[in-house]
C-alpha atoms as a PDB file:
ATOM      1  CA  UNK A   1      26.274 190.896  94.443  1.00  0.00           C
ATOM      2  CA  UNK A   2      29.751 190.054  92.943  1.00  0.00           C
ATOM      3  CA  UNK A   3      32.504 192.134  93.265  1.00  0.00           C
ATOM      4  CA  UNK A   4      36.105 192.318  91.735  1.00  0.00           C
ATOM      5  CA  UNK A   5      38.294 194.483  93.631  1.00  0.00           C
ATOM      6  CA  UNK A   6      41.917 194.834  92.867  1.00  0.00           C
ATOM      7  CA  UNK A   7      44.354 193.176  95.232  1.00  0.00           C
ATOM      8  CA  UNK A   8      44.667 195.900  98.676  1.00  0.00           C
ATOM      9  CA  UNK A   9      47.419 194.257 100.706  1.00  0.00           C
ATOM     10  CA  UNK A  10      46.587 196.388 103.796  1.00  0.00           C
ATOM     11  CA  UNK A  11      42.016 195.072 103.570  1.00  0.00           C
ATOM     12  CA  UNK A  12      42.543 191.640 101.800  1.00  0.00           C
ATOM     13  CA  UNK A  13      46.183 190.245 102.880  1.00  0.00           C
ATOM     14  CA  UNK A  14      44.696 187.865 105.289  1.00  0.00           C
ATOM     15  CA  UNK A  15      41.803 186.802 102.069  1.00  0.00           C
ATOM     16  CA  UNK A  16      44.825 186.494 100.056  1.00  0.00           C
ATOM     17  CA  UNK A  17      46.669 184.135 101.637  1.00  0.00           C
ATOM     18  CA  UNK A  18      44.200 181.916 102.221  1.00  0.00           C
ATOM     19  CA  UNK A  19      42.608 181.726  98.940  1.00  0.00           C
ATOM     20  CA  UNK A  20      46.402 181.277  98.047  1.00  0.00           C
ATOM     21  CA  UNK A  21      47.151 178.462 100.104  1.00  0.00           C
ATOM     22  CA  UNK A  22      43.454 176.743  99.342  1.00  0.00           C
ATOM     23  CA  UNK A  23      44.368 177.023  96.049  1.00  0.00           C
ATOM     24  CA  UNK A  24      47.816 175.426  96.173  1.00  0.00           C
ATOM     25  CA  UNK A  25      46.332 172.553  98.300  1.00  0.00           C
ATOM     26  CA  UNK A  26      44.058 171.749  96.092  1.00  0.00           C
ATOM     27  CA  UNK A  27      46.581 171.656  93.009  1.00  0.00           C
ATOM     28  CA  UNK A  28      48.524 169.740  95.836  1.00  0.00           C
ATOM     29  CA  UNK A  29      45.934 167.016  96.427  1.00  0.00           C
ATOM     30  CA  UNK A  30      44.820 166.573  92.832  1.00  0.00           C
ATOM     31  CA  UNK A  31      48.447 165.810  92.021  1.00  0.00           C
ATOM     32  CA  UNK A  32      49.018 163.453  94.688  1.00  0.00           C
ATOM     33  CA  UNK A  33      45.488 162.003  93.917  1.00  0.00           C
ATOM     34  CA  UNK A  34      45.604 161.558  90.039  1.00  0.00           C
ATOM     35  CA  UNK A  35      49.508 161.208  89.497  1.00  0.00           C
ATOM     36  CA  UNK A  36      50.944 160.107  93.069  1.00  0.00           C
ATOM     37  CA  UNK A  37      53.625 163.319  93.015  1.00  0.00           C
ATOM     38  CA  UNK A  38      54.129 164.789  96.454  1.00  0.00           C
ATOM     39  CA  UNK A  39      54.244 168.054  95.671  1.00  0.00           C
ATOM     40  CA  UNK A  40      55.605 169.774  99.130  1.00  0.00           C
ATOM     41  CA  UNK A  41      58.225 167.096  99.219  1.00  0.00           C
ATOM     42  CA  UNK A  42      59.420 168.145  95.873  1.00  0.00           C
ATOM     43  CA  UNK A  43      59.158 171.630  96.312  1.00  0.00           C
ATOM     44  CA  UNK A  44      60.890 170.951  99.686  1.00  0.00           C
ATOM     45  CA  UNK A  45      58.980 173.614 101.098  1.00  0.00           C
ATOM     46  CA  UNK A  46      55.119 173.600 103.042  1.00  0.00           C
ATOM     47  CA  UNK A  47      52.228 175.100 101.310  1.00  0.00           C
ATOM     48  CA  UNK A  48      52.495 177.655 103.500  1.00  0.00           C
ATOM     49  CA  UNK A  49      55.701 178.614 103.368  1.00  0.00           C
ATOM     50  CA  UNK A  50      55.675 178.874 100.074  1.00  0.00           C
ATOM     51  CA  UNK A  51      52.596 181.140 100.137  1.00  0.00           C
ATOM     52  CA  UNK A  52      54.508 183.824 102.125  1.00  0.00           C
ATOM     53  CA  UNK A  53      58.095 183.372 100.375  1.00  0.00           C
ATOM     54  CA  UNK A  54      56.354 183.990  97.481  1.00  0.00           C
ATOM     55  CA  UNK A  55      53.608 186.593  98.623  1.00  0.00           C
ATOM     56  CA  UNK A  56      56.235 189.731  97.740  1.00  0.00           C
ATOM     57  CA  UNK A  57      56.090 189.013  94.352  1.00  0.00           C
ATOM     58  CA  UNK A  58      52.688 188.042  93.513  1.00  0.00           C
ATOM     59  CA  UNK A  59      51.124 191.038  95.623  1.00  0.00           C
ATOM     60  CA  UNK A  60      53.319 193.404  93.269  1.00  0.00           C
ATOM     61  CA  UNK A  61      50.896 192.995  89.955  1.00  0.00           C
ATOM     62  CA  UNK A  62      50.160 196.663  89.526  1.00  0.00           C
ATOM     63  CA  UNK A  63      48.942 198.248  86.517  1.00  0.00           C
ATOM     64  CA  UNK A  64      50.151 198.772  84.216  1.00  0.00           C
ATOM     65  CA  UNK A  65      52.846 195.403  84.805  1.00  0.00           C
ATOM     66  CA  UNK A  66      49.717 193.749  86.209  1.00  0.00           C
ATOM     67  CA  UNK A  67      46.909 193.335  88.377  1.00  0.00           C
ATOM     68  CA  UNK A  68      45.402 190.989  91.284  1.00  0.00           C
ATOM     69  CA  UNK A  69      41.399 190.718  92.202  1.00  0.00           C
ATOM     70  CA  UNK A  70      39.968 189.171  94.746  1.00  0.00           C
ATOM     71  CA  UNK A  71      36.486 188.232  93.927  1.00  0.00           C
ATOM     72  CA  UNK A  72      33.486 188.611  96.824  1.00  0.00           C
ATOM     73  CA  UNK A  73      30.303 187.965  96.893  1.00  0.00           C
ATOM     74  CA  UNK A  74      28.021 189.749  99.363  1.00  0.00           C
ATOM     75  CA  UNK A  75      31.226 190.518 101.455  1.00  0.00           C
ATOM     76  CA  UNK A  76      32.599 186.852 101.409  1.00  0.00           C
ATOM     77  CA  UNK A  77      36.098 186.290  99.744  1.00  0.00           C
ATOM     78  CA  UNK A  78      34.674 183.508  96.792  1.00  0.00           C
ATOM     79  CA  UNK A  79      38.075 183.647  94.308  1.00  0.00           C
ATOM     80  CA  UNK A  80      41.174 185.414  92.810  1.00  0.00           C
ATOM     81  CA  UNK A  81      42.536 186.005  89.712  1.00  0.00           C
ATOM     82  CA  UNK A  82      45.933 187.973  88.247  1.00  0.00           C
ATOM     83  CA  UNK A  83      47.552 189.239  85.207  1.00  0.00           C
ATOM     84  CA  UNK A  84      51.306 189.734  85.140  1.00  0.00           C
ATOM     85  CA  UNK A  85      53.645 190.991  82.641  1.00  0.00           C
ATOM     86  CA  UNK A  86      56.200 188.190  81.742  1.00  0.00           C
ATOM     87  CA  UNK A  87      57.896 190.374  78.583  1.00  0.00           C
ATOM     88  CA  UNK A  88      57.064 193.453  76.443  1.00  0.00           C
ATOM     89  CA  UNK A  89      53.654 192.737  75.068  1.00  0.00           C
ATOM     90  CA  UNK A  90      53.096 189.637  76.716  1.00  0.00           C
ATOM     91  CA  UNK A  91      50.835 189.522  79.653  1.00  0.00           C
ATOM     92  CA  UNK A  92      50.266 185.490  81.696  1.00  0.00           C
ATOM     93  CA  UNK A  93      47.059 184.960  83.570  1.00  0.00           C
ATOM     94  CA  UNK A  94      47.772 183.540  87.340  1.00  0.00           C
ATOM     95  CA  UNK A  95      45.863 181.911  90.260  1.00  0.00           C
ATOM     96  CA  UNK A  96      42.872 181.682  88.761  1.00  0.00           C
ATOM     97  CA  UNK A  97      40.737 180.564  91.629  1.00  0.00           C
ATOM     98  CA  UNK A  98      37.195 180.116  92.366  1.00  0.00           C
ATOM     99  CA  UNK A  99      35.845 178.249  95.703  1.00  0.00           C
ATOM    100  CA  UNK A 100      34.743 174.834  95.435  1.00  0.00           C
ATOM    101  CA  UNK A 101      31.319 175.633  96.651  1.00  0.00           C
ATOM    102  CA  UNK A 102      31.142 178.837  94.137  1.00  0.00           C
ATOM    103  CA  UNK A 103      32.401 177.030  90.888  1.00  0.00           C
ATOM    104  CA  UNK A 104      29.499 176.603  87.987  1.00  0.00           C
ATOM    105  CA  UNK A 105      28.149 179.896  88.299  1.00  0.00           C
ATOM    106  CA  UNK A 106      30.318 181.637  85.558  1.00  0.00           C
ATOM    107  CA  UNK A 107      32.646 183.424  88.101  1.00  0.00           C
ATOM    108  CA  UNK A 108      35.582 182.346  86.290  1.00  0.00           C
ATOM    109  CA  UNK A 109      34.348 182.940  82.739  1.00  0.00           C
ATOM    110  CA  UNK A 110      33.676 186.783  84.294  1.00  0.00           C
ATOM    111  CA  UNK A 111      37.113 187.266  86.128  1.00  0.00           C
ATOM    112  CA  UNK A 112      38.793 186.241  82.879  1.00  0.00           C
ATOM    113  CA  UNK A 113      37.071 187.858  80.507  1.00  0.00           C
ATOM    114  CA  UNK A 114      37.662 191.402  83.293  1.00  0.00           C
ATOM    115  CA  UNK A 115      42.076 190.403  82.919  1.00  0.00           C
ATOM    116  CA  UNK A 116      41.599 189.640  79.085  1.00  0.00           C
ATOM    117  CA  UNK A 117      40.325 193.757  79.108  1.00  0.00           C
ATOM    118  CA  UNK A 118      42.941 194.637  81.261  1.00  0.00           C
ATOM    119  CA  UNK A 119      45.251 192.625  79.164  1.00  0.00           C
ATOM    120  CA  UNK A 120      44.289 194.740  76.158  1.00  0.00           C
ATOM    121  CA  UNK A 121      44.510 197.954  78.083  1.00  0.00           C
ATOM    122  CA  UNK A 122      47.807 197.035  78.994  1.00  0.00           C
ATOM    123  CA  UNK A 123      48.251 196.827  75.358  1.00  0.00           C
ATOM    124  CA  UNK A 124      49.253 193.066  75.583  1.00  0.00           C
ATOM    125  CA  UNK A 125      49.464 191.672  71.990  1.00  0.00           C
ATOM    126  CA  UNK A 126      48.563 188.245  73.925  1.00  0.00           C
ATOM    127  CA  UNK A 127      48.102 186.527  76.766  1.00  0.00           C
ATOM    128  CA  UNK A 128      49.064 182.748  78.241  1.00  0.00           C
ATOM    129  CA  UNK A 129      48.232 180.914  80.950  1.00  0.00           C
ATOM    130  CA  UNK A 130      48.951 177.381  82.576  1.00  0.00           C
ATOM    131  CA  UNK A 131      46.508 175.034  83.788  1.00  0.00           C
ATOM    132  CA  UNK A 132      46.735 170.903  84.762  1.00  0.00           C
ATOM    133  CA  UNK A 133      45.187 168.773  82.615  1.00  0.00           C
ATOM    134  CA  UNK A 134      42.803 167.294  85.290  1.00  0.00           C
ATOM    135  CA  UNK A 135      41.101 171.152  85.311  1.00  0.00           C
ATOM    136  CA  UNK A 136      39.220 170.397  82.715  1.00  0.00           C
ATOM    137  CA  UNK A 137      36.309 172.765  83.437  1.00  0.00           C
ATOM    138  CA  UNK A 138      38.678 175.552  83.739  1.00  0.00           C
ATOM    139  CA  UNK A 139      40.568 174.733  80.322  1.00  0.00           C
ATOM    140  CA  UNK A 140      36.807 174.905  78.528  1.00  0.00           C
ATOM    141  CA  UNK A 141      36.018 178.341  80.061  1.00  0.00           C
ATOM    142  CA  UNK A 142      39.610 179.194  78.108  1.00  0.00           C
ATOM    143  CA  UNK A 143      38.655 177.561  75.377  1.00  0.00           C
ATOM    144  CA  UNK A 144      35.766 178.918  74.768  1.00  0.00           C
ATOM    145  CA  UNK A 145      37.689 182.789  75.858  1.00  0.00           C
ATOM    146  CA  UNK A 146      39.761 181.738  72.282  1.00  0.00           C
ATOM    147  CA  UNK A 147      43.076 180.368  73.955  1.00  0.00           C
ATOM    148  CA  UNK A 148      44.512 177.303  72.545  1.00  0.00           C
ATOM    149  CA  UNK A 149      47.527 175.069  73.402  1.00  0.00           C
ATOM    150  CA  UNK A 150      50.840 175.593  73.127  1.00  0.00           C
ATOM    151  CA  UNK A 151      53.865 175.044  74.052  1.00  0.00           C
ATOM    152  CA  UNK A 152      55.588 175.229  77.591  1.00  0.00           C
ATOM    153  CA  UNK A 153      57.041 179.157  77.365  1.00  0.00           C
ATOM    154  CA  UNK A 154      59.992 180.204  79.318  1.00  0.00           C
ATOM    155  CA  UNK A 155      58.871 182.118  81.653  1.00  0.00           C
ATOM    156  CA  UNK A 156      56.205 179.608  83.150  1.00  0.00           C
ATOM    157  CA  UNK A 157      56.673 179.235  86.713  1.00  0.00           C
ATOM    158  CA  UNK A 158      55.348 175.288  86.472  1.00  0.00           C
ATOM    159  CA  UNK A 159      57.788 172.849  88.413  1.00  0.00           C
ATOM    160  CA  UNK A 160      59.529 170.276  85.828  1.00  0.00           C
ATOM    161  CA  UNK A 161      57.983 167.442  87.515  1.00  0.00           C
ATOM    162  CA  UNK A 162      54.006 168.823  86.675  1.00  0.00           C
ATOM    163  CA  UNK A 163      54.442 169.012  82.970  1.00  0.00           C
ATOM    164  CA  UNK A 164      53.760 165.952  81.662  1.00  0.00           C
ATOM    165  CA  UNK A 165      50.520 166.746  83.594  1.00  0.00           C
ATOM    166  CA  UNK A 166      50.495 170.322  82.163  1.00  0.00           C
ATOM    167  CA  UNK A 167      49.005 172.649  79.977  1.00  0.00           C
ATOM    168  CA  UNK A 168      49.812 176.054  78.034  1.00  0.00           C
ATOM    169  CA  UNK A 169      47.552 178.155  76.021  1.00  0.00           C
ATOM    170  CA  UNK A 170      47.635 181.478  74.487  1.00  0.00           C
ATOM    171  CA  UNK A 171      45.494 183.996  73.420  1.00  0.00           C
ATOM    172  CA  UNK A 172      46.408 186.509  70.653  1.00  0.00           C
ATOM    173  CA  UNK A 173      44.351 189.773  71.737  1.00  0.00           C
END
């Protein structure tokens, strides 16, 4: 049985910064792979590091500025997925994250389509998200949710030297 259960820093911290730091990786080795950019050594900061200096803020999406899930599936930690408030009415879908061995089951279609409700509970008037352009599977799950492209928005956290490699989308809910 699948479960999404909102971020609990005191259970899941330990869940949490691993899917984090999985998740990073892999962004991490995809760019390196497909576009030769070293990442870390443009960030100037590990993987890890970067997991915890940045571990305050992420953990604080709390309704009704946000929320965090971590996904399980008969007890084992499978994905994550966040909403955040980035200005009044406007709501940004974050580390969107399913395991490798766990994608293709329509995990990600259901953890999006649980922070597109939340999004409209929060009484977003839409929602936007990044993604690269090599997660292609990920962008047709959106696509098919009713975002479409856009452009880069200010309050994207994306690093200058991923955007040629980057996407935006929105979602007017």
């Amino acid at each position: 049985m699948v479960k999404f259960i909102p971020l609990n820093l005191d259970l899941h911290k330990s869940h949490f910064i691993q899917l984090n730091e999985e998740y990073l990786i892999w962004i991490a080795g995809e760019m390196q792979r497909r576009y030769n950019i070293d990442m870390v050594s443009l960030l100037g900061i590990s993987v890890q590091n970067y997991v915890e200096k940045t571990l305050k803020e992420i953990s604080s999406y709390f309704p009704p500025e946000g929320i965090y899930y971590i996904i399980q599936k008969n007890s084992f930690t499978i994905g994550m997925g966040a909403l955040r408030t980035i200005k009044s009415g406007i709501g940004e879908i974050k580390r969107m994250y399913i395991r490798p061995e766990y994608r293709g089951n329509g995990y990600g279609k259901e953890i999006l389509e649980i922070l597109l409700q939340k999004g409209k509970e929060f009484e977003f008037s839409s929602i936007r998200l990044d993604t690269g352009k090599f997660m292609v599977a990920a962008q047709q799950v959106y696509r098919l949710a009713g975002f479409q492209e856009r452009g880069q928005y200010l309050e994207s956290e994306v690093p200058k030297f991923f955007l040629p490699h980057w996407l935006f989308m929105e979602k007017i809910i």
